[in-house]
PDB file of N, CA and C in Angstrom:
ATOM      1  N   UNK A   1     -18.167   7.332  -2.694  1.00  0.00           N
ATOM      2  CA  UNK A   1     -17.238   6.256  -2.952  1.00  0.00           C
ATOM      3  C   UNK A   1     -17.576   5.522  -4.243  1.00  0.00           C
ATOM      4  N   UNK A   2     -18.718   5.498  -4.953  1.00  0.00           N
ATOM      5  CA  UNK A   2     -19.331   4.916  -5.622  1.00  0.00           C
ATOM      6  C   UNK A   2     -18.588   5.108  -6.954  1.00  0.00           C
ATOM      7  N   UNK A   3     -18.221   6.438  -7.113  1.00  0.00           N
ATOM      8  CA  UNK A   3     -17.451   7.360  -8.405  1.00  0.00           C
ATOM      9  C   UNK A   3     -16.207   7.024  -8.283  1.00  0.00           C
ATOM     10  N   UNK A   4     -15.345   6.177  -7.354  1.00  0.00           N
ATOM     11  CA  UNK A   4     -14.048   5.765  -7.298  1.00  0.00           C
ATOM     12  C   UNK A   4     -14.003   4.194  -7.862  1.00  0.00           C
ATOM     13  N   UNK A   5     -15.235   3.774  -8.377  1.00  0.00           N
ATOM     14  CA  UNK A   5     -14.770   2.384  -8.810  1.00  0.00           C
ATOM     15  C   UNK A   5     -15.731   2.028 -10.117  1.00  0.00           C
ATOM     16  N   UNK A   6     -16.582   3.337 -10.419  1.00  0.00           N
ATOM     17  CA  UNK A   6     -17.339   3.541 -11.357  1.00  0.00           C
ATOM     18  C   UNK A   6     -16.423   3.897 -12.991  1.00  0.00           C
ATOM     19  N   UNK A   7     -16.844   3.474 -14.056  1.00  0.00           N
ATOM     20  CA  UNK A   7     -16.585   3.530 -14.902  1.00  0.00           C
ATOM     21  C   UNK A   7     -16.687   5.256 -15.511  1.00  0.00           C
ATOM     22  N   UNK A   8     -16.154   5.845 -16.322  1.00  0.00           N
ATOM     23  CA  UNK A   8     -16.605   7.129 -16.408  1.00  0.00           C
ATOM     24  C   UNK A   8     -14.614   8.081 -16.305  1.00  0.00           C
ATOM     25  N   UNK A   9     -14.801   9.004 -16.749  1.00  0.00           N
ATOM     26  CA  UNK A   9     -13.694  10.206 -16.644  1.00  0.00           C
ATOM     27  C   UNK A   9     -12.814   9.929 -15.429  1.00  0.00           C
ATOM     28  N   UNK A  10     -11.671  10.362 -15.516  1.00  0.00           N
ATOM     29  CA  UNK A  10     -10.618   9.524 -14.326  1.00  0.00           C
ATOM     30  C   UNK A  10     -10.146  11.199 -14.059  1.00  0.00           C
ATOM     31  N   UNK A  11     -10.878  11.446 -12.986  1.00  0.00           N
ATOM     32  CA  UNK A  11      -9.792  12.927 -12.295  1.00  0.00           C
ATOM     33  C   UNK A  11      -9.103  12.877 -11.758  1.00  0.00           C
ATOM     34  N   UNK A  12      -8.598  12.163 -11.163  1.00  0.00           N
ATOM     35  CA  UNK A  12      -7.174  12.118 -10.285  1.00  0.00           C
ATOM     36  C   UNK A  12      -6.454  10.364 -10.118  1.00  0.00           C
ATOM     37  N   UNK A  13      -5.983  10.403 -10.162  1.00  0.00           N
ATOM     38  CA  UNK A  13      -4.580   8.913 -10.125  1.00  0.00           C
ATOM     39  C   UNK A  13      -4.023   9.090  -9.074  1.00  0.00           C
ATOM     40  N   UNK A  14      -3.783   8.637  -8.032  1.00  0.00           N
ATOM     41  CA  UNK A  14      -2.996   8.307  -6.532  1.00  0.00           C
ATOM     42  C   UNK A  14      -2.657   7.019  -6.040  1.00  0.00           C
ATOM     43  N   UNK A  15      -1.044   6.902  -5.600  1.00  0.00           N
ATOM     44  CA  UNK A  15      -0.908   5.333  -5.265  1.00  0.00           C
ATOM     45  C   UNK A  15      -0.638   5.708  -3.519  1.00  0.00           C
ATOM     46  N   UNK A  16      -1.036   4.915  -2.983  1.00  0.00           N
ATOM     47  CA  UNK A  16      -0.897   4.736  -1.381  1.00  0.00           C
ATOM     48  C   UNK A  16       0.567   3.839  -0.417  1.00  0.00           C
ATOM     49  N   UNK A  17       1.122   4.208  -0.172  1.00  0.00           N
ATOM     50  CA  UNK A  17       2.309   3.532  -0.070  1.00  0.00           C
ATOM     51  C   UNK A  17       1.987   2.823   1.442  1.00  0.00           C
ATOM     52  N   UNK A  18       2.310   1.370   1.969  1.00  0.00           N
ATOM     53  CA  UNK A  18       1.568   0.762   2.774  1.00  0.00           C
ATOM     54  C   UNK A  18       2.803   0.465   3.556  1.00  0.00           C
ATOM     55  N   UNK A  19       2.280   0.150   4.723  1.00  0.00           N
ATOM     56  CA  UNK A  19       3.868  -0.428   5.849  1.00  0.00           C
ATOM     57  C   UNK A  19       4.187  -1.412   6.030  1.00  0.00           C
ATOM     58  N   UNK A  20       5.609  -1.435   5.936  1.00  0.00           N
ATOM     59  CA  UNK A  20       6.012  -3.022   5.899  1.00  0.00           C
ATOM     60  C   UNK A  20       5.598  -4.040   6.712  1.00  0.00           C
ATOM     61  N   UNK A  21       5.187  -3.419   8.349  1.00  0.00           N
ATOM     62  CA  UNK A  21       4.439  -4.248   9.196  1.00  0.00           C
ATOM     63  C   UNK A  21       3.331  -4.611   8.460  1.00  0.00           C
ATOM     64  N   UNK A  22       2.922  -4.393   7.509  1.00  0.00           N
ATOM     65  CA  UNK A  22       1.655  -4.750   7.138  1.00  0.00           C
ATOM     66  C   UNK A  22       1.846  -5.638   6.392  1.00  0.00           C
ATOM     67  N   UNK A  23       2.830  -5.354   5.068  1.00  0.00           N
ATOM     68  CA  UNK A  23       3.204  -6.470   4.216  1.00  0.00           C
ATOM     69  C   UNK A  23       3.591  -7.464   5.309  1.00  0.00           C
ATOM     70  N   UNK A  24       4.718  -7.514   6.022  1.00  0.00           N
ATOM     71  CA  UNK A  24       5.270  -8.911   6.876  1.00  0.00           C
ATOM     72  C   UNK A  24       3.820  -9.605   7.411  1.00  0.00           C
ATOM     73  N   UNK A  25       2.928  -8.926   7.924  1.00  0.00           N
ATOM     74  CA  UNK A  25       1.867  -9.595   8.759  1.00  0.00           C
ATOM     75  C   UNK A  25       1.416 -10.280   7.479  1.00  0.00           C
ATOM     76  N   UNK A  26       0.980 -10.110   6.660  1.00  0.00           N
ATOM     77  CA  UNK A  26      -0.037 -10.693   5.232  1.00  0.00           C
ATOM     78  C   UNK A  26       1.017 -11.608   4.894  1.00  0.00           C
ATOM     79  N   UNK A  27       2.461 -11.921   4.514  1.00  0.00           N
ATOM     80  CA  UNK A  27       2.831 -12.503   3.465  1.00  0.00           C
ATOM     81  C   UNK A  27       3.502 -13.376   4.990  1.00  0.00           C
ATOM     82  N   UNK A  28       3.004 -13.362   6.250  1.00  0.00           N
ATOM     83  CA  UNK A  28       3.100 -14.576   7.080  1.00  0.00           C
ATOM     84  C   UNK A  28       2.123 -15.367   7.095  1.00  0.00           C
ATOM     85  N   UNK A  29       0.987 -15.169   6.365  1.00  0.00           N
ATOM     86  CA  UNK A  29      -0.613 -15.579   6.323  1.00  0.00           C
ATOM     87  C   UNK A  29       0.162 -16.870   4.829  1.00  0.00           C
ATOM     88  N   UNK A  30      -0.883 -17.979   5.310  1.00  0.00           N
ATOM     89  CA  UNK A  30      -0.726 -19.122   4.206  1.00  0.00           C
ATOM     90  C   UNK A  30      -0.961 -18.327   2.963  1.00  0.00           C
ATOM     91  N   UNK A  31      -0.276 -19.269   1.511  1.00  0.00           N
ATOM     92  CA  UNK A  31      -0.642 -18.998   0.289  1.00  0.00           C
ATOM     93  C   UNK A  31      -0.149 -17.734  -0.064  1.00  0.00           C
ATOM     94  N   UNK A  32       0.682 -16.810   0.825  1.00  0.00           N
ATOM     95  CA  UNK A  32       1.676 -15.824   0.185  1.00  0.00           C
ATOM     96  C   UNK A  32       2.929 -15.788   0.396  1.00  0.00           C
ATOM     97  N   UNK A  33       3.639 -17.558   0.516  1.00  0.00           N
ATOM     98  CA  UNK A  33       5.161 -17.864   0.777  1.00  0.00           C
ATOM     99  C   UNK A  33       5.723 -17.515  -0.805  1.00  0.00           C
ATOM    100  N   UNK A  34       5.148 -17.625  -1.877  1.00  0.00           N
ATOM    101  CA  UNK A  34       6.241 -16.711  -3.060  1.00  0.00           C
ATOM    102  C   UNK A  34       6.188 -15.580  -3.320  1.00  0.00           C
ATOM    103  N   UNK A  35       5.582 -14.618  -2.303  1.00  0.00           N
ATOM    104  CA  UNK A  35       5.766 -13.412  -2.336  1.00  0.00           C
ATOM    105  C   UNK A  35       6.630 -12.819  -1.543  1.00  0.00           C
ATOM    106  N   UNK A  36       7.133 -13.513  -0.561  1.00  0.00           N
ATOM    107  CA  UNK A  36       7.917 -13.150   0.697  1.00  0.00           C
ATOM    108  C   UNK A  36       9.529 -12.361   0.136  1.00  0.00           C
ATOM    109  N   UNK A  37       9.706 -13.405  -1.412  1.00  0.00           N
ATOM    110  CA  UNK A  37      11.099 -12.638  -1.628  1.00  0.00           C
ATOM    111  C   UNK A  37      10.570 -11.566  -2.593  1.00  0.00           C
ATOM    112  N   UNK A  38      10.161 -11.436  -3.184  1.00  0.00           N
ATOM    113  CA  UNK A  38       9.673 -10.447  -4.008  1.00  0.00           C
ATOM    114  C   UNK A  38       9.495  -8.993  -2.689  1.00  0.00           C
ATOM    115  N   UNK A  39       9.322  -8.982  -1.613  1.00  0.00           N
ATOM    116  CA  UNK A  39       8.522  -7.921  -0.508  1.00  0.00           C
ATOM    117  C   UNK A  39      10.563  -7.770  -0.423  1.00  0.00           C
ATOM    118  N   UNK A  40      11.175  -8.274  -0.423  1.00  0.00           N
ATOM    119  CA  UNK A  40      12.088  -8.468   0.452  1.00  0.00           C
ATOM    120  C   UNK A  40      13.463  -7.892  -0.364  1.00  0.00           C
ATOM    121  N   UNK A  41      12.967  -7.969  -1.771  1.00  0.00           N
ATOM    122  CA  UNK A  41      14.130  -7.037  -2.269  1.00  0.00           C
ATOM    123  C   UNK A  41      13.392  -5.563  -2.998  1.00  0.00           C
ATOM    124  N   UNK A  42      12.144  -5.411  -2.691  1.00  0.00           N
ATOM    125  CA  UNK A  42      11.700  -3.721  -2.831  1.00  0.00           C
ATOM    126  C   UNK A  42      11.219  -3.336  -1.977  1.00  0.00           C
ATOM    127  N   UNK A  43      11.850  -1.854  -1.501  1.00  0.00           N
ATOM    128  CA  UNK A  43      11.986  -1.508  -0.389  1.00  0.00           C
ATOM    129  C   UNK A  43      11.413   0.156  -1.191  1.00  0.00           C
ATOM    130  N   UNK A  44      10.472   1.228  -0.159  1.00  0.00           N
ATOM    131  CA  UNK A  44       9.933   2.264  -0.506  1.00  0.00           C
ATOM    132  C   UNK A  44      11.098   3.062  -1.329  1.00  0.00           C
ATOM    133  N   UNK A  45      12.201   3.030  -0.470  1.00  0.00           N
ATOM    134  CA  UNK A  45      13.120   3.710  -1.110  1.00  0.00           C
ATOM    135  C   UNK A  45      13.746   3.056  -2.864  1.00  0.00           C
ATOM    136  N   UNK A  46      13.779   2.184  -3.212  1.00  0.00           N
ATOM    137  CA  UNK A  46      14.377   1.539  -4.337  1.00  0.00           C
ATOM    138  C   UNK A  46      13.168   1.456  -5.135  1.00  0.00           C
ATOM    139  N   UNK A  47      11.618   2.023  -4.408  1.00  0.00           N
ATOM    140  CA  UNK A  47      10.649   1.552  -5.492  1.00  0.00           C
ATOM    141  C   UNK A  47      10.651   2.800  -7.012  1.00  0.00           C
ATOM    142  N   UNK A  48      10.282   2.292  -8.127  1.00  0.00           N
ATOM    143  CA  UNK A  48      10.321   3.848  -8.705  1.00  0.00           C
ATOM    144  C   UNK A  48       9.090   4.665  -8.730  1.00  0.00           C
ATOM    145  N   UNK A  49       8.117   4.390  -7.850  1.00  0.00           N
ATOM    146  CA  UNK A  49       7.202   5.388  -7.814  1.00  0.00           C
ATOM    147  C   UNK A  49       7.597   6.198  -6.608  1.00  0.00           C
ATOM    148  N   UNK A  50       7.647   5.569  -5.405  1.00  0.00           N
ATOM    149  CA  UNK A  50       8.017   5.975  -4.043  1.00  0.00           C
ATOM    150  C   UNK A  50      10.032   6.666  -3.753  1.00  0.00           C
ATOM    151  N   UNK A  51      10.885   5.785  -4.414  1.00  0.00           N
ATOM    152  CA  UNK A  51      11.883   6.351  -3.988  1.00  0.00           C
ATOM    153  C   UNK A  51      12.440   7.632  -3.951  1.00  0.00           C
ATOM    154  N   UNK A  52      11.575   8.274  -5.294  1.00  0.00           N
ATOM    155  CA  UNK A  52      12.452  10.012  -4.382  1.00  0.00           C
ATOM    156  C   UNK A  52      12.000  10.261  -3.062  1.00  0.00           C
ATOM    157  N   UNK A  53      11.306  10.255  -2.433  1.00  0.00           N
ATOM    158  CA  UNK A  53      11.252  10.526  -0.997  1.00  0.00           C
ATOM    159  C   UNK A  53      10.985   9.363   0.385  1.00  0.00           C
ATOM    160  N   UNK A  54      10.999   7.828  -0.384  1.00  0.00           N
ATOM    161  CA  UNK A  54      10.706   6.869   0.082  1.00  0.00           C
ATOM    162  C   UNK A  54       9.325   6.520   0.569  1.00  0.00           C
ATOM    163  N   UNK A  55       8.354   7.256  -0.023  1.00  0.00           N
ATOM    164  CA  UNK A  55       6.848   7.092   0.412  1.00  0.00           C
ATOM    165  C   UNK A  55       6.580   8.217   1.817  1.00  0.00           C
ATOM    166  N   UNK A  56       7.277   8.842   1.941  1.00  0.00           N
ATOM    167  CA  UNK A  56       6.613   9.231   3.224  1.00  0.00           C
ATOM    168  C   UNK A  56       5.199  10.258   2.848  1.00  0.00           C
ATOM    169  N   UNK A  57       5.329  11.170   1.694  1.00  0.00           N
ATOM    170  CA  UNK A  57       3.840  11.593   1.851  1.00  0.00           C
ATOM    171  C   UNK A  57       2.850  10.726   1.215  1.00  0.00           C
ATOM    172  N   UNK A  58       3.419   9.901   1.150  1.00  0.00           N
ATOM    173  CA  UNK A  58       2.195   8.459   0.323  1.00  0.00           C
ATOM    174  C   UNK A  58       2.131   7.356   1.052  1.00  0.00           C
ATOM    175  N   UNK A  59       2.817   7.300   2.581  1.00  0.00           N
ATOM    176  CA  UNK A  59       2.641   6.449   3.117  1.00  0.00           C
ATOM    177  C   UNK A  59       1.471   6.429   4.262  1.00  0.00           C
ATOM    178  N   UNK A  60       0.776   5.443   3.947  1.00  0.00           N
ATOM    179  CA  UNK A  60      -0.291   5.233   4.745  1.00  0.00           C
ATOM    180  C   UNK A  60      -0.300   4.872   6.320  1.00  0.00           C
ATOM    181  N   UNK A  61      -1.260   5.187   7.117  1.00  0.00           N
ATOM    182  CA  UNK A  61      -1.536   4.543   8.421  1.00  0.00           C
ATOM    183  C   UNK A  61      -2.368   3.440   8.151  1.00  0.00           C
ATOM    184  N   UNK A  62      -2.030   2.250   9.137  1.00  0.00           N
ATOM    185  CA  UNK A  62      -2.686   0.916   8.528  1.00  0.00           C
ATOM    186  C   UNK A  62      -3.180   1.111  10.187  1.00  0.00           C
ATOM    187  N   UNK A  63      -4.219   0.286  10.252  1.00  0.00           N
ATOM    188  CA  UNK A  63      -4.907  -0.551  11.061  1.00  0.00           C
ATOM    189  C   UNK A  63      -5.970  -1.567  11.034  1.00  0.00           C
ATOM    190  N   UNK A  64      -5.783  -2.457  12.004  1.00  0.00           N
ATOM    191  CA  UNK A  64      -6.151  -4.021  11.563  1.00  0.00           C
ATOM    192  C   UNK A  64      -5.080  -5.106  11.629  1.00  0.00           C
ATOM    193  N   UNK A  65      -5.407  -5.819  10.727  1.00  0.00           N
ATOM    194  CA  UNK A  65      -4.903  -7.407  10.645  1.00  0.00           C
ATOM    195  C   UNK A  65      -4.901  -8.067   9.437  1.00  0.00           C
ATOM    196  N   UNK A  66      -4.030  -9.055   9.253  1.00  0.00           N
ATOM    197  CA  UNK A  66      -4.102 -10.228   7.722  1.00  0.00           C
ATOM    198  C   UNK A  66      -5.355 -10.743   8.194  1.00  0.00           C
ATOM    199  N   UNK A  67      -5.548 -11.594   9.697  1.00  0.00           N
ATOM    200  CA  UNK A  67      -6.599 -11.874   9.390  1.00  0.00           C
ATOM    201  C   UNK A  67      -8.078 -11.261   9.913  1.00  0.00           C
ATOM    202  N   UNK A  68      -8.335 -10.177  10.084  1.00  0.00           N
ATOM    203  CA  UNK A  68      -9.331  -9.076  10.118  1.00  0.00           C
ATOM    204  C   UNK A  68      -9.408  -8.194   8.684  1.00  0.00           C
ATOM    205  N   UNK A  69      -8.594  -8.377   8.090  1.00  0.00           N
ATOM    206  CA  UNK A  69      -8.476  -7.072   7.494  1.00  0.00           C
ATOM    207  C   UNK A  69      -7.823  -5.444   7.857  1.00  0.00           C
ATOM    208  N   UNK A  70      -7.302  -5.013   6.673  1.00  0.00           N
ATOM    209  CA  UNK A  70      -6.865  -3.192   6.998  1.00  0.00           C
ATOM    210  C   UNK A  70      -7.572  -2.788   6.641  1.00  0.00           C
ATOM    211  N   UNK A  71      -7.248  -1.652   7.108  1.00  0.00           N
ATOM    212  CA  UNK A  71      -7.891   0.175   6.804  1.00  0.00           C
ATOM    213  C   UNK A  71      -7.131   0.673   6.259  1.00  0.00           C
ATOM    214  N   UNK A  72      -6.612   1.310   5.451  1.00  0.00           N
ATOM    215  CA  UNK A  72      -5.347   2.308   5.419  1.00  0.00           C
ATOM    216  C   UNK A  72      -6.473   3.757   5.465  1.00  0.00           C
ATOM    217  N   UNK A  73      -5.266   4.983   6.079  1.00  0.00           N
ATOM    218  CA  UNK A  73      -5.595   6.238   5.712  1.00  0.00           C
ATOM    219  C   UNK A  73      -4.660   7.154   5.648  1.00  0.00           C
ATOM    220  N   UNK A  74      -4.893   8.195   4.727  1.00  0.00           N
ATOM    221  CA  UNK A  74      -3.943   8.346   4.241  1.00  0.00           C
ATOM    222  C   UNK A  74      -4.547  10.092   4.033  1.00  0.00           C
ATOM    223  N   UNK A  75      -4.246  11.373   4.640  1.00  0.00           N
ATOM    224  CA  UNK A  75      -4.769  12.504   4.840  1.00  0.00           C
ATOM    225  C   UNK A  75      -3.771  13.102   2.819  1.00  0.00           C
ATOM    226  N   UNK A  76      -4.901  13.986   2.489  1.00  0.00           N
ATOM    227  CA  UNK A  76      -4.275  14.393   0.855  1.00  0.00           C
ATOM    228  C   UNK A  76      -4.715  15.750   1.052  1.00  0.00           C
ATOM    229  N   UNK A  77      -3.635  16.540   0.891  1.00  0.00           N
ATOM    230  CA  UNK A  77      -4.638  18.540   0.769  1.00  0.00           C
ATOM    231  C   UNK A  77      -4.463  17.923  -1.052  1.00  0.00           C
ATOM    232  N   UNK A  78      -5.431  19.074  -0.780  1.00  0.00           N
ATOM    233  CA  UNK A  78      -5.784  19.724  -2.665  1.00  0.00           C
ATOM    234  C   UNK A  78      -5.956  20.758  -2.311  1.00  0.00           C
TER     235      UNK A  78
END
């Protein structure tokens, strides 16, 4: 994990697409009421990284909480 936040040659680029239950739970948590409309007019499908297929092979499994914290995981073949 150490080589994923280490400075040095970049082999691979991947974005993780997260679930809206997850956004709604966090941006009900204090101190993220001006993010609520911003969540609320981009949607996986309208995003331009995610909308050709709406995130589904980039969409993550979350587990946890706003206030515990997530996990996401997210299975990748190479």
């Amino acid at each position: 994990m150490s080589n994923a936040t280490a400075a040095g040659q970049v082999l691979a680029v991947f974005q993780i697409a997260l679930t809206k239950a997850a956004f709604d739970d966090v941006y009900a948590t204090p101190n993220y009421e001006a993010s609520v409309s911003n969540m609320a007019s981009t949607t996986l499908q309208s995003d331009n990284v995610f909308g050709d297929d709406g995130g589904i092979y980039q969409l993550a499994t979350m587990t946890g909480s706003a206030s515990a914290g997530y996990t996401a995981g997210l299975n990748v073949t190479i």
